[in-house]
N, C-alpha and C. Protein backbone atom coordinates (compact mmCIF):
# COMPACT_ATOMS: atom_id res chain seq x y z
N UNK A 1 7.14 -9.18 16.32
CA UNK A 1 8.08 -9.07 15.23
C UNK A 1 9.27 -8.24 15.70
N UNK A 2 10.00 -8.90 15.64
CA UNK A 2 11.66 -8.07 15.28
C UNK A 2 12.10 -7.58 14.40
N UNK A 3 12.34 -6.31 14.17
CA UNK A 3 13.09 -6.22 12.90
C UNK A 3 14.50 -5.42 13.59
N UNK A 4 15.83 -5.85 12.46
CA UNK A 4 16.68 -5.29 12.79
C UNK A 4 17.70 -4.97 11.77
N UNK A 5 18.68 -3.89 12.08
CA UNK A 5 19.22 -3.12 11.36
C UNK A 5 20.80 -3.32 11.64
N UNK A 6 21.06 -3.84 10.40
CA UNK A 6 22.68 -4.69 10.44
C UNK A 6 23.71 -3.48 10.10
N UNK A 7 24.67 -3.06 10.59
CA UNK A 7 26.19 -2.59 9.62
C UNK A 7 26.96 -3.31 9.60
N UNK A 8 28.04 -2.83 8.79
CA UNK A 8 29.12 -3.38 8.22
C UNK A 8 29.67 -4.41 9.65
N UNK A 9 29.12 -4.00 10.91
CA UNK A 9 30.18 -5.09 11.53
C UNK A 9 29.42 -6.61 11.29
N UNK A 10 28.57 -6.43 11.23
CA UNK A 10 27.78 -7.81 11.03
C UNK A 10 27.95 -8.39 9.61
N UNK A 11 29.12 -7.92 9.16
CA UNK A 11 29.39 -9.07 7.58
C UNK A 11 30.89 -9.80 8.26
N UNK A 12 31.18 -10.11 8.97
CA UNK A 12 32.44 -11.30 9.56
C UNK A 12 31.51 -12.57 9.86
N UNK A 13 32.13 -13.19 9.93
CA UNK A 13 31.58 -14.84 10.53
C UNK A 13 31.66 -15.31 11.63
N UNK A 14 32.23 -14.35 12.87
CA UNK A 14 31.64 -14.34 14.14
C UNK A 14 30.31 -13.99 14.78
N UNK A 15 30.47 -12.19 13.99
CA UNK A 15 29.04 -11.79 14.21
C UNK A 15 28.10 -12.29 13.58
N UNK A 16 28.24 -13.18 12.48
CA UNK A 16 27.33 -13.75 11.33
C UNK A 16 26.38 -14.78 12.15
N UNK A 17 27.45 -15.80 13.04
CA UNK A 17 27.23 -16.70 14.15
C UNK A 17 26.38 -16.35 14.98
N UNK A 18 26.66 -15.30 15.66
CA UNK A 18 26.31 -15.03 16.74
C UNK A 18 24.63 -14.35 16.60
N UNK A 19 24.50 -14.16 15.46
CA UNK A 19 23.25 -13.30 14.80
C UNK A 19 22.76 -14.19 14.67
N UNK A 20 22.90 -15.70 13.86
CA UNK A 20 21.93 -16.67 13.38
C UNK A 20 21.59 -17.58 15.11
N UNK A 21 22.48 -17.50 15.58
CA UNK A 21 22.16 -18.35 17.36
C UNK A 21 20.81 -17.32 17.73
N UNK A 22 21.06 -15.99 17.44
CA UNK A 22 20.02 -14.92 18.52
C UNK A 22 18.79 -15.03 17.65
N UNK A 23 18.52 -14.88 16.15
CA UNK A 23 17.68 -15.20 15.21
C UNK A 23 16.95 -16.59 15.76
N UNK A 24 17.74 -17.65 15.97
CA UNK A 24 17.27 -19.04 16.16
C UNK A 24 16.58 -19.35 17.86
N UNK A 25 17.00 -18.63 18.44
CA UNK A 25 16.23 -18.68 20.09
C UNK A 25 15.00 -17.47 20.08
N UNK A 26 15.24 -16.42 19.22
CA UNK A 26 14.19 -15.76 19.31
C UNK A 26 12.95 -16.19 18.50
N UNK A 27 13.27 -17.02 17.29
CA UNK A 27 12.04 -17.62 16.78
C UNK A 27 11.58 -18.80 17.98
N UNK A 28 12.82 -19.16 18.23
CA UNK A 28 11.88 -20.38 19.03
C UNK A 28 11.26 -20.14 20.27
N UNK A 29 11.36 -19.01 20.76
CA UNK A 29 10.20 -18.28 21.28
C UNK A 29 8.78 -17.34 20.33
N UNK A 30 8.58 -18.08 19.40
CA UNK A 30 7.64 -17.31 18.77
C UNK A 30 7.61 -15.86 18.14
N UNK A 31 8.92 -15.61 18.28
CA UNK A 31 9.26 -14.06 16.89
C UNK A 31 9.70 -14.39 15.61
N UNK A 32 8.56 -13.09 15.06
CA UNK A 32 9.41 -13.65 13.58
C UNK A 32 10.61 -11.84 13.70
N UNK A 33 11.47 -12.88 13.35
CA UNK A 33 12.69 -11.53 13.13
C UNK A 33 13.31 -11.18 11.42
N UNK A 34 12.95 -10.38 11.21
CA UNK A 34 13.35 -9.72 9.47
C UNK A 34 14.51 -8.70 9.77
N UNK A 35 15.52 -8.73 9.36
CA UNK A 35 16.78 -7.89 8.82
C UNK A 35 17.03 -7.39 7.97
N UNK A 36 17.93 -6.45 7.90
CA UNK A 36 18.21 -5.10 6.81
C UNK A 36 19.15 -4.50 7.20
N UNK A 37 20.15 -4.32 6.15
CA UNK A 37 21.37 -3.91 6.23
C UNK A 37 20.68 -2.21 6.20
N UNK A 38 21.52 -1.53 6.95
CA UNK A 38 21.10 -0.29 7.19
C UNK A 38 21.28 0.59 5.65
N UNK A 39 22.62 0.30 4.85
CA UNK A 39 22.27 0.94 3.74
C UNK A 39 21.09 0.63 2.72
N UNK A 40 20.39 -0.58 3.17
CA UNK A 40 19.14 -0.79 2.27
C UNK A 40 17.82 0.51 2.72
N UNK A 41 18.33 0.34 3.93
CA UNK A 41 17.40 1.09 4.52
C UNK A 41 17.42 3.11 4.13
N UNK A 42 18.11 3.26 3.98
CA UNK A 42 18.65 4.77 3.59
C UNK A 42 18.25 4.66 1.82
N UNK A 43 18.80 3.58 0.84
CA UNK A 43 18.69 3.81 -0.60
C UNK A 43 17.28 3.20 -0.96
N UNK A 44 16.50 2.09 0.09
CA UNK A 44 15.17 1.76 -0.62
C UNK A 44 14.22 1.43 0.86
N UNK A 45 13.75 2.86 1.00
CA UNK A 45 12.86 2.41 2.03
C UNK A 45 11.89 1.90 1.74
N UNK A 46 10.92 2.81 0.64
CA UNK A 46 10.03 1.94 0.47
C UNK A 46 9.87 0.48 0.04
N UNK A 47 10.80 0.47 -0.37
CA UNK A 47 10.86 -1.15 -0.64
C UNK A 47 11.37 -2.27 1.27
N UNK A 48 12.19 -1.59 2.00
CA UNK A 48 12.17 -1.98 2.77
C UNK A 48 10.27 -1.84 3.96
N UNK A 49 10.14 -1.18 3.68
CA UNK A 49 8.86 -0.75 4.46
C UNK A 49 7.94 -1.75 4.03
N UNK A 50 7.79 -1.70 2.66
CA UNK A 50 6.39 -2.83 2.31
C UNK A 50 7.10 -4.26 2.31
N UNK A 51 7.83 -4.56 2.61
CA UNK A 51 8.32 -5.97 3.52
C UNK A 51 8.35 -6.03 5.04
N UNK A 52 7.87 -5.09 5.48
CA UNK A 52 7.92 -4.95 7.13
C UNK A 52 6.42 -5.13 6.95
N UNK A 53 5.65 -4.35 6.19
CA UNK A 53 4.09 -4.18 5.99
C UNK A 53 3.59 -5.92 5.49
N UNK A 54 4.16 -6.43 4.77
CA UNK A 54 4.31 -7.58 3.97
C UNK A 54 3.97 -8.68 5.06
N UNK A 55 5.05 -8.41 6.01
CA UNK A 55 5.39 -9.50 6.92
C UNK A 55 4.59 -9.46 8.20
N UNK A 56 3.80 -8.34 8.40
CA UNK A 56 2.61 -8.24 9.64
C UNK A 56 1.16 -9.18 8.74
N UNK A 57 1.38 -9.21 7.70
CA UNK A 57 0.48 -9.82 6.85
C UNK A 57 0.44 -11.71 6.77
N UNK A 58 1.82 -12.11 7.17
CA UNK A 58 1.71 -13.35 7.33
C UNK A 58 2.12 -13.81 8.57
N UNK A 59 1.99 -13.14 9.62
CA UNK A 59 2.28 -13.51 11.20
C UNK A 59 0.95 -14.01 11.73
C-alpha cells in the first residue's frame, strides 16, 4: 500500500496528470495507492487513519 500526502501544488492539471499516470502504473504493478490532501490530515486524522486501517482490510 501507498499512501500519499498531496499539497496545494497538486490541485493544477498538470500535476493532476501526472499523479493519475503514477497512481495508474503503480496499481498495475499490484499497489493499492490511497491519497490525502495534507490539510485533511492535520483537521481529521482520525478519520483519515481508520481509512488507512479500512483499506489494509480489503487488500
Amino acid at each position: 500500500m501507498i499512501i500519499e500526502l498531496d499539497g496545494g501544488v497538486h490541485l493544477n492539471s498538470a500535476t493532476e496528470e501526472r499523479d493519475l499516470k503514477r497512481t495508474g502504473y503503480l496499481e498495475g504493478i499490484e499497489f493499492k495507492v490511497i491519497r490525502f490532501e495534507n490539510k485533511m490530515v492535520f483537521d481529521f486524522l482520525p478519520t483519515v487513519l481508520k481509512e488507512i486501517k479500512n483499506n489494509f482490510r480489503t487488500t
